[in-house]
Protein backbone atom coordinates (compact mmCIF):
# COMPACT_ATOMS: atom_id res chain seq x y z
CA UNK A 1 -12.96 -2.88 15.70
CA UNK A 2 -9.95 -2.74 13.47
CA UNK A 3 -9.26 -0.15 10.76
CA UNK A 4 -7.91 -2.22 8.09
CA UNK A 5 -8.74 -6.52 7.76
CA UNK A 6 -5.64 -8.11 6.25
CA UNK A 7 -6.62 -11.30 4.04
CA UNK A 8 -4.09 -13.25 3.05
CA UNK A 9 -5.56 -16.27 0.51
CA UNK A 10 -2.80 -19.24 0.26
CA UNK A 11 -2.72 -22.01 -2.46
CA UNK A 12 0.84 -23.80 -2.83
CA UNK A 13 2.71 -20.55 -1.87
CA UNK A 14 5.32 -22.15 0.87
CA UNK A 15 8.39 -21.11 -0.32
CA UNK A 16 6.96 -17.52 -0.37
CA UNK A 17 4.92 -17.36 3.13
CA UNK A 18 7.17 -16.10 5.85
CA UNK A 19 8.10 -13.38 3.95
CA UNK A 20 4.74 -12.53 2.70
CA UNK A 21 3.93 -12.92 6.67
CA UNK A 22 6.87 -10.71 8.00
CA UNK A 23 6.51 -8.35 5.70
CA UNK A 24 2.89 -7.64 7.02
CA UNK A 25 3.83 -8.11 10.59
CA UNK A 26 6.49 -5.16 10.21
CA UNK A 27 3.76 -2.63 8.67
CA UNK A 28 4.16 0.19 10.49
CA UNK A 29 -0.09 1.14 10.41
CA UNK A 30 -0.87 -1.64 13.73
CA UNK A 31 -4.57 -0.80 13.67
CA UNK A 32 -5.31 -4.41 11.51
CA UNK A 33 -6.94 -8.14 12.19
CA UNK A 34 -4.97 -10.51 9.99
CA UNK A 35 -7.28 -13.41 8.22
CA UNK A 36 -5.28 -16.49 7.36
CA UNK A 37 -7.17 -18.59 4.62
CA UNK A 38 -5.50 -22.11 3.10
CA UNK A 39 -7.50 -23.12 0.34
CA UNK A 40 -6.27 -27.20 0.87
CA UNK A 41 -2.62 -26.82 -0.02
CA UNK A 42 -0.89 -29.82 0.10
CA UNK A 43 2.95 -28.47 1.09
CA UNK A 44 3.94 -27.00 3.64
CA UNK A 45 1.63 -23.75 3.67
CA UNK A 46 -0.63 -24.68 6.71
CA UNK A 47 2.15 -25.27 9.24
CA UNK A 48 3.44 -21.99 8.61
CA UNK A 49 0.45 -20.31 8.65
CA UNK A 50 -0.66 -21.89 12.13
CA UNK A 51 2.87 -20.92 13.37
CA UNK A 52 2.01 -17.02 12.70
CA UNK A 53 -1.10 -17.09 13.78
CA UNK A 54 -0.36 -18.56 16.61
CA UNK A 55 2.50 -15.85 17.17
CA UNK A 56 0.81 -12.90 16.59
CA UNK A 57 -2.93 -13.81 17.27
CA UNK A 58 -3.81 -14.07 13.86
CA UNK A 59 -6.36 -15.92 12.69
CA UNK A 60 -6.21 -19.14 10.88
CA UNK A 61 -8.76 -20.60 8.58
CA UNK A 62 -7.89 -23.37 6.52
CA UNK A 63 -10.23 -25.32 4.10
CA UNK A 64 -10.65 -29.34 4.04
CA UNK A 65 -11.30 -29.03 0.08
CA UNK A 66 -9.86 -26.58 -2.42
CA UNK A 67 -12.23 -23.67 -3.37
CA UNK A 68 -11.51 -24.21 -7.16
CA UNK A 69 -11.70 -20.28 -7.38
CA UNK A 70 -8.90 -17.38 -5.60
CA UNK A 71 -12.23 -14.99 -6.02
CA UNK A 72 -14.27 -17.55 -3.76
CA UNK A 73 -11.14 -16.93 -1.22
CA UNK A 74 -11.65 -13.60 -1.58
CA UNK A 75 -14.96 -13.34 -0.75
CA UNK A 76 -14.79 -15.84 2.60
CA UNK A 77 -12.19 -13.59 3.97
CA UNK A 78 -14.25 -10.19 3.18
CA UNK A 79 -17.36 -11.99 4.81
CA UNK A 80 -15.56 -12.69 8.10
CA UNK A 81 -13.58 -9.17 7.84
CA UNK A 82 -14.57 -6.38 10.55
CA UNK A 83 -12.62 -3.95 8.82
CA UNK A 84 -13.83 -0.73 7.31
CA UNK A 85 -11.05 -1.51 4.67
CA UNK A 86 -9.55 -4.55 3.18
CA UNK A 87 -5.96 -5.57 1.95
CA UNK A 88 -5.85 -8.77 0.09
CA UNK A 89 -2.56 -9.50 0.75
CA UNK A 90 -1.67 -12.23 -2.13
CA UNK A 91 0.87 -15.25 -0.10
CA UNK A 92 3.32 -14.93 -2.47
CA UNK A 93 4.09 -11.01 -2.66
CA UNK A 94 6.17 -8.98 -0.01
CA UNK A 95 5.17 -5.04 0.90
CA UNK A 96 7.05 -2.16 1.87
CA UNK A 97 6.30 -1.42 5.68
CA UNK A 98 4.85 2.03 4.66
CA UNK A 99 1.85 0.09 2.06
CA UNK A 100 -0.82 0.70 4.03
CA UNK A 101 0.23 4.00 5.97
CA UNK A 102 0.31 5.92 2.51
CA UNK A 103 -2.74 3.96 0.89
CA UNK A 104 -5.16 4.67 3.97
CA UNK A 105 -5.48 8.63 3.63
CA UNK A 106 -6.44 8.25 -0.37
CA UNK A 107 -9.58 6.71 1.39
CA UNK A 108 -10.02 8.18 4.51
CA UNK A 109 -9.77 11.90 2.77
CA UNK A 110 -11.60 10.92 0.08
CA UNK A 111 -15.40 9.47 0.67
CA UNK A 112 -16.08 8.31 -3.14
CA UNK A 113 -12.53 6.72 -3.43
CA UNK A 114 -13.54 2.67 -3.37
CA UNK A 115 -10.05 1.80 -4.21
CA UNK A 116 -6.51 3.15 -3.87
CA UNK A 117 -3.64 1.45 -4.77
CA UNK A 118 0.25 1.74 -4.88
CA UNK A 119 2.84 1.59 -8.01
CA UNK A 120 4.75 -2.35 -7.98
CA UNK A 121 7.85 -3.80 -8.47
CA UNK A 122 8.13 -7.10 -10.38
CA UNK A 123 10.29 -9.37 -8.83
CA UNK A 124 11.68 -13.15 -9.65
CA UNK A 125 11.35 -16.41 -7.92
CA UNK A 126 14.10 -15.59 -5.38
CA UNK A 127 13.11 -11.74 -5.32
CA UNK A 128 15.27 -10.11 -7.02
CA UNK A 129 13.99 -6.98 -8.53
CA UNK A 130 13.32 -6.97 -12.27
CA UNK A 131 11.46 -3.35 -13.44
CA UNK A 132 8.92 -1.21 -11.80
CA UNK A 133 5.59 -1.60 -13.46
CA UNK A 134 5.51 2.33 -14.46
CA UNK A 135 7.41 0.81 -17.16
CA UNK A 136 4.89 -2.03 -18.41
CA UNK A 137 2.17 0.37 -17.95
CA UNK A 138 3.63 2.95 -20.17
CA UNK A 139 4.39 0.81 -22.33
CA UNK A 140 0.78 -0.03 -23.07
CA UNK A 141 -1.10 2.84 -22.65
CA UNK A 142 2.07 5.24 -24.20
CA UNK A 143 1.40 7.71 -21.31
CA UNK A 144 3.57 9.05 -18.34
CA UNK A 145 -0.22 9.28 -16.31
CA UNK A 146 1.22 6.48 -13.37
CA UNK A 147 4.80 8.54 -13.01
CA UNK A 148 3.31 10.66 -10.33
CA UNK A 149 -0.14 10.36 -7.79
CA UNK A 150 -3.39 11.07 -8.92
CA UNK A 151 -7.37 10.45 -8.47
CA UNK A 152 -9.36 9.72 -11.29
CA UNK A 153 -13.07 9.58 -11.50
CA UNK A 154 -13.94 5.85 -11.68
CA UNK A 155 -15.77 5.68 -15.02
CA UNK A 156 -13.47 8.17 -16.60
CA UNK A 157 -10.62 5.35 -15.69
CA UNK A 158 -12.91 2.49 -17.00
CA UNK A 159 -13.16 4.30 -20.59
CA UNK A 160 -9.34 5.07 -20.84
CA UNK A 161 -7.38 2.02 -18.99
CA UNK A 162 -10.16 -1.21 -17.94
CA UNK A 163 -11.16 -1.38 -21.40
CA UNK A 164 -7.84 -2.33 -22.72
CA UNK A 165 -5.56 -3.86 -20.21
CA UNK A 166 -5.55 -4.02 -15.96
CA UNK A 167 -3.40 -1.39 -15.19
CA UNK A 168 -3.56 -2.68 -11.64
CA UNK A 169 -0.88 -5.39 -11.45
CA UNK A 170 -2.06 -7.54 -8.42
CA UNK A 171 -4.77 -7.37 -5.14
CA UNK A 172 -1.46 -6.89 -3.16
CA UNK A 173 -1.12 -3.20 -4.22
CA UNK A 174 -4.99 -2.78 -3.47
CA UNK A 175 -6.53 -1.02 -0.50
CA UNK A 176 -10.59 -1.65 -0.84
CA UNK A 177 -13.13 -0.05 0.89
CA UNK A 178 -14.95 -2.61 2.38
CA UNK A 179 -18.08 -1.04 1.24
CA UNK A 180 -17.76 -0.74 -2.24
CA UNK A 181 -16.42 -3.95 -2.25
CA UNK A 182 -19.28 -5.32 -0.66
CA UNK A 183 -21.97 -2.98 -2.86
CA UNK A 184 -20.94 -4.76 -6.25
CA UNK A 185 -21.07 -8.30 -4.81
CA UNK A 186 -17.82 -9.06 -4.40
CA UNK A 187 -15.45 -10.98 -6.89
CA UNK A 188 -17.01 -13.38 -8.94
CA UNK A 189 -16.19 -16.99 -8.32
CA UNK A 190 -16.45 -18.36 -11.25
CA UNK A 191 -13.35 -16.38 -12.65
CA UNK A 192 -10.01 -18.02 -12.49
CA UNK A 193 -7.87 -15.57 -13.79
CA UNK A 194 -9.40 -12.43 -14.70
CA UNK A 195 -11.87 -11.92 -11.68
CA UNK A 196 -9.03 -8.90 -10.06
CA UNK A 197 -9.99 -6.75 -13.14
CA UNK A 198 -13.62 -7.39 -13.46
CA UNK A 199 -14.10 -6.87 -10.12
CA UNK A 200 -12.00 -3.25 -10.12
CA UNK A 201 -14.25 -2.64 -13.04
CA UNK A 202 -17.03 -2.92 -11.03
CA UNK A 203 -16.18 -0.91 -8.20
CA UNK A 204 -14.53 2.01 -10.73
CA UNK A 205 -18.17 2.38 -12.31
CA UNK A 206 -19.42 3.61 -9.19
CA UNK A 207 -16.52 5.01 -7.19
CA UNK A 208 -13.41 6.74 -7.79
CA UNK A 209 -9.42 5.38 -8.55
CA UNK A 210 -6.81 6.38 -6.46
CA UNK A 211 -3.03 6.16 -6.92
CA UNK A 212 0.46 6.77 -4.95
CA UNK A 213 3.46 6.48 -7.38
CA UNK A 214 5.50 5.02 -4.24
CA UNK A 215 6.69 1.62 -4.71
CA UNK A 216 4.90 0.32 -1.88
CA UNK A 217 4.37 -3.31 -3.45
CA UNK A 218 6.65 -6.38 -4.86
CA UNK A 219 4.64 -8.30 -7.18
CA UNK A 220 6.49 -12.09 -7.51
CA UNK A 221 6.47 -13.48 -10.77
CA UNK A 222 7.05 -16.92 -11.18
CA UNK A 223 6.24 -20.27 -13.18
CA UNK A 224 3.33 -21.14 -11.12
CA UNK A 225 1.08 -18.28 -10.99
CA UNK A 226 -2.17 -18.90 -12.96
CA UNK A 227 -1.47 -15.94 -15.18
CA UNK A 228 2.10 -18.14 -16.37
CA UNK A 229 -0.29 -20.95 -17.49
CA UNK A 230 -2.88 -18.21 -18.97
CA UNK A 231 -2.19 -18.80 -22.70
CA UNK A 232 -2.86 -22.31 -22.73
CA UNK A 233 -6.69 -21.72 -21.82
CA UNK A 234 -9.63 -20.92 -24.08
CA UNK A 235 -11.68 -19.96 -20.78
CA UNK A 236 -9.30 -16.53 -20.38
CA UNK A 237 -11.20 -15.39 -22.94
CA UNK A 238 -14.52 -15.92 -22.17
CA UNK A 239 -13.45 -13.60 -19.23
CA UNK A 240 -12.01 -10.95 -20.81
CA UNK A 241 -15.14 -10.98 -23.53
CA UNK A 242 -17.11 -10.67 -20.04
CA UNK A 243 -15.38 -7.81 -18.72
CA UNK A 244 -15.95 -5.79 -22.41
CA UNK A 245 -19.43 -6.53 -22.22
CA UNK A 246 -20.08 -4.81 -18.18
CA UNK A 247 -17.93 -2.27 -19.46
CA UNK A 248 -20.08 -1.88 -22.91
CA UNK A 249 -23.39 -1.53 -21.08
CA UNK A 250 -22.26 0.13 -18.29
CA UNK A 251 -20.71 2.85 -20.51
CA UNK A 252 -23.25 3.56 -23.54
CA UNK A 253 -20.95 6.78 -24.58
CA UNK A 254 -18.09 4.75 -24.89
CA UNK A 255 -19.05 2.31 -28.17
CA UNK A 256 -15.97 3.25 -29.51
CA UNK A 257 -13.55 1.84 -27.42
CA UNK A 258 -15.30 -1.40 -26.54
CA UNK A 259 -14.70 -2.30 -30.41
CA UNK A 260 -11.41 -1.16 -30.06
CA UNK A 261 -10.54 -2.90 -27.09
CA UNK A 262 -12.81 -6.49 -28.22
CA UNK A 263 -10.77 -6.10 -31.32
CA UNK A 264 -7.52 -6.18 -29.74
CA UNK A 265 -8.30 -9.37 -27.40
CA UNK A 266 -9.45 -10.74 -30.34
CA UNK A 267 -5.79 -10.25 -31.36
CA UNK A 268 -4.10 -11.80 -27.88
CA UNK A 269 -6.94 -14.96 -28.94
CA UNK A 270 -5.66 -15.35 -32.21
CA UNK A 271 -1.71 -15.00 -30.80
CA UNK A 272 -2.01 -17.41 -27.92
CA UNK A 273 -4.05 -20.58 -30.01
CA UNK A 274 -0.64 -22.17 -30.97
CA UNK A 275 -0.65 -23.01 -27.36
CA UNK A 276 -3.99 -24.11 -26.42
CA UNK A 277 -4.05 -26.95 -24.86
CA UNK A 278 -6.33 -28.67 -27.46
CA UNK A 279 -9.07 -30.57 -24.62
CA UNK A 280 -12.37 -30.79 -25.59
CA UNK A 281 -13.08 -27.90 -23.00
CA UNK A 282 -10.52 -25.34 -25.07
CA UNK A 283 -11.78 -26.68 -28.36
CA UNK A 284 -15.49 -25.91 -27.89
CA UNK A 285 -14.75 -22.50 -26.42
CA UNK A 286 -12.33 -21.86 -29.27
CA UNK A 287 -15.43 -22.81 -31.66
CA UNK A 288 -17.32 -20.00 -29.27
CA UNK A 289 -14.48 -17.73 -29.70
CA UNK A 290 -14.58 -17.83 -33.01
CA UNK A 291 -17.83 -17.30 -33.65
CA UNK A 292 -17.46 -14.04 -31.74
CA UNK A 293 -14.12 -12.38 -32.74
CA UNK A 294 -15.94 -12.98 -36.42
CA UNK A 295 -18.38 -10.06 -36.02
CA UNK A 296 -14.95 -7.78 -35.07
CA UNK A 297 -12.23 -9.19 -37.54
CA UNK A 298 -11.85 -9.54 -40.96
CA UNK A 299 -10.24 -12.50 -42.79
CA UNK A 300 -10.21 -14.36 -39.67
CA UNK A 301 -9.54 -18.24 -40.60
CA UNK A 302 -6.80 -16.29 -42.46
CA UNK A 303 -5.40 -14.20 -39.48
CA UNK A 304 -5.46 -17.54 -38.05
CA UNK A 305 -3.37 -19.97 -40.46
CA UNK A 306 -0.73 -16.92 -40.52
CA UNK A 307 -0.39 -17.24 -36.87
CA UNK A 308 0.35 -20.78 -37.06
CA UNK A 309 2.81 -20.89 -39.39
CA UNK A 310 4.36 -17.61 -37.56
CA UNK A 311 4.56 -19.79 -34.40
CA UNK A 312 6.55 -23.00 -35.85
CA UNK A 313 8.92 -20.58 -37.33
CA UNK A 314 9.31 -18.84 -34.27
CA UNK A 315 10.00 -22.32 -32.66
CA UNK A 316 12.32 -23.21 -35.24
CA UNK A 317 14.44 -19.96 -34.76
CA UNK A 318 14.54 -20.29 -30.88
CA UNK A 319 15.37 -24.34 -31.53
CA UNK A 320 18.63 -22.88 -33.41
CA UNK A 321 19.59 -20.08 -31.31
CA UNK A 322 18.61 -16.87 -32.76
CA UNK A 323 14.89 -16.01 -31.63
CA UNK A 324 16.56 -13.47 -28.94
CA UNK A 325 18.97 -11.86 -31.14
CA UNK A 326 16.22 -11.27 -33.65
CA UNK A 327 14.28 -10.10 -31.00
CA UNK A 328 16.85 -7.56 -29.75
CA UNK A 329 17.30 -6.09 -33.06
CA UNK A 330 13.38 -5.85 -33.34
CA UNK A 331 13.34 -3.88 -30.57
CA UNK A 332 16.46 -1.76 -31.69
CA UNK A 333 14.71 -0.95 -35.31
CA UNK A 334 11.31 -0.22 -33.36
CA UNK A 335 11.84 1.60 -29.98
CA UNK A 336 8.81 0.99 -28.07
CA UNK A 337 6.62 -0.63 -30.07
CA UNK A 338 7.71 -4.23 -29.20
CA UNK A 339 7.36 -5.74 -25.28
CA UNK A 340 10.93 -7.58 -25.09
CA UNK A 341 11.38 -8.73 -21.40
C-alpha cells in the first residue's frame, strides 16, 4: 500500500497541467499512488492527463458530467485513496520536490497532528513569483507566528486564526491524514468556495496544526480561480456565516471572538455588494444577509448607502487615472494598515 495518495482534481486547468504533473512526478518522497480526476473539462485537460497516466501508471478518472462542487472532487478521490495520507494536489499549482519529504514527519512523529502544511508562494498566470504568503498572513493577523515552524493545538488555532481569516492559502500546501479527514466527513459538497477552510476547521477541533516555514508550495493566482469571481456572489457568505457558527458551538469559551470575527465579515459583505451580481439568487440571499449582519451592526442601511457612494467614486478616480497613486500614498501615511497589492 502506498504512504501518501496524490489527488489531483482538474476543472479547465490546461495551460497549468504538465507542470502541476512534473512537478509531482519529480518529488523526491516515491512511496505515492497518483489519482487523476477531470471533473468534465471541456479543453484540453483530459488528453494530458491520460498522457501522464499513461506514462507513469497513474491513474485516470475522468467524469462524463461536471460535479458542480471541487469538495465533491475531493471526496471521490479520498474514497478511492489507499493512502494513510492525502495530498490534494490543486491542477493549477506547482511544488517544490522536497513538499512532501518535509510535510510527512510533522505527521508521522506526531499521532494527534491531522494536518501539516507548508508556507506558499503566490505566483502569476505565467509563474512568476509575486510575495511569500508570510507576508499576507502577517498582515492580517499582525503577528510574526508563520516566520518560523511550529505545532499548535487544533482548537487553540481555531480561536486565534479560523475565526477570522484561512491562514492556509490552498489544499496544495496540505498534507491530511487520511483519518481525520475521513472522521469529520470529509469536505462538504455543497461549498463552492469556502469548503478548504470549513473543512480545516473541522479537522483542527479535534486534532492538532502543524507548520514548516519552508516554501515548499507555489500557489497560482489568476483570473479564473473561483476565489477571483468571489465578490460577485451573495452565496460566499452564507459560507463564511457557516463556518462562524461550527466554530461558535464548537468553542462555547470563545463568544468573544465569534462576534468579533461575524462582525468583520459582516464588513467584507457590506464592501463587496457594489459588485453583486444582482440575480434573483444574490438578491434573496442579500435580503438573508441582511437580516443577519443586523443583529451585529449598527446603522446598517447606513453603512450600506456609504459604501455605495464610496464605490462610484472609487470608479470615477480609477476612470481618470489616480485610484493607484491615491492608493500608494494611503499606504505611505498608514504603514500596514492598508492591503495594497
Amino acid at each position: 500500500m502506498p504512504k501518501i495518495s496524490i489527488i489531483v482534481p482538474n476543472y479547465q486547468h490546461e495551460p497549468y497541467l504538465r507542470k502541476r504533473l512534473d512537478s509531482i512526478a519529480a518529488q523526491s518522497f516515491t512511496d505515492y499512488e497518483v489519482l487523476l480526476l477531470d471533473d468534465a473539462s471541456t479543453d484540453g485537460s483530459s488528453a494530458i492527463l491520460a498522457e501522464y497516466a499513461q506514462r507513469y501508471q497513474w491513474r485516470f478518472i475522468p467524469n462524463s458530467e461536471n460535479s458542480g462542487s471541487p469538495f465533491k472532487q475531493w471526496n471521490k478521490g479520498v474514497a478511492l485513496a489507499q493512502g494513510k495520507y492525502l495530498w490534494i494536489a490543486e491542477s493549477d499549482d506547482i511544488a517544490h520536490p522536497d513538499l512532501l519529504k518535509d510535510l510527512l514527519p510533522l505527521l508521522e512523529n506526531q499521532e494527534q497532528v491531522g494536518l501539516a502544511y507548508a508556507q506558499s508562494m503566490l505566483i502569476d498566470e505565467a509563474g512568476q513569483e509575486l510575495n511569500s504568503y508570510e507576508e499576507n498572513l502577517r498582515f492580517l493577523y499582525k503577528t510574526e507566528a508563520w516566520q518560523k515552524d511550529f505545532t499548535i493545538p487544533g482548537k487553540e488555532a481555531c480561536r486565534k486564526w479560523l475565526f477570522f481569516h484561512n491562514p492556509i492559502p490552498n489544499a496544495s500546501a496540505v498534507l491530511f491524514r487520511k483519518s481525520a479527514y475521513q472522521a469529520v466527513g470529509g469536505g462538504d459538497p455543497k461549498m463552492r468556495l469556502n469548503g478548504d477552510w470549513h473543512l480545516y476547521a473541522k479537522i483542527l477541533l479535534q486534532y492538532d496544526l502543524a507548520f514548516t516555514a519552508e516554501i515548499r508550495n507555489y500557489f497560482r493566482v489568476h483570473s479564473s480561480t473561483q476565489r477571483s469571481q468571489s465578490r460577485k456572489r451573495a452565496s460566499v457568505y452564507r459560507e463564511l456565516i457557516a463556518i462562524n457558527e461550527l466554530l461558535r458551538q464548537s468553542l462555547p469559551e470563545a463568544q468573544n471572538e465569534a462576534d468579533a470575527a461575524i462582525s468583520e465579515i459582516g464588513n467584507w459583505w457590506i464592501g463587496n455588494l457594489p459588485y453583486h451580481s444582482w440575480n434573483a439568487e444574490n438578491r434573496r440571499l442579500n435580503a438573508h444577509h441582511y437580516r443577519y449582519f443586523r443583529k451585529y451592526k449598527n446603522n446598517l442601511a447606513w453603512r450600506i448607502f456609504l459604501t455605495f457612494l464610496i464605490s462610484y467614486l472609487r470608479d470615477f478616480l480609477a476612470w481618470m487615472g489616480i485610484l493607484k497613486p491615491l492608493k500608494k500614498l494611503r499606504g505611505q501615511i498608514f504603514p500596514g494598515k492598508y492591503w495594497n497589492q
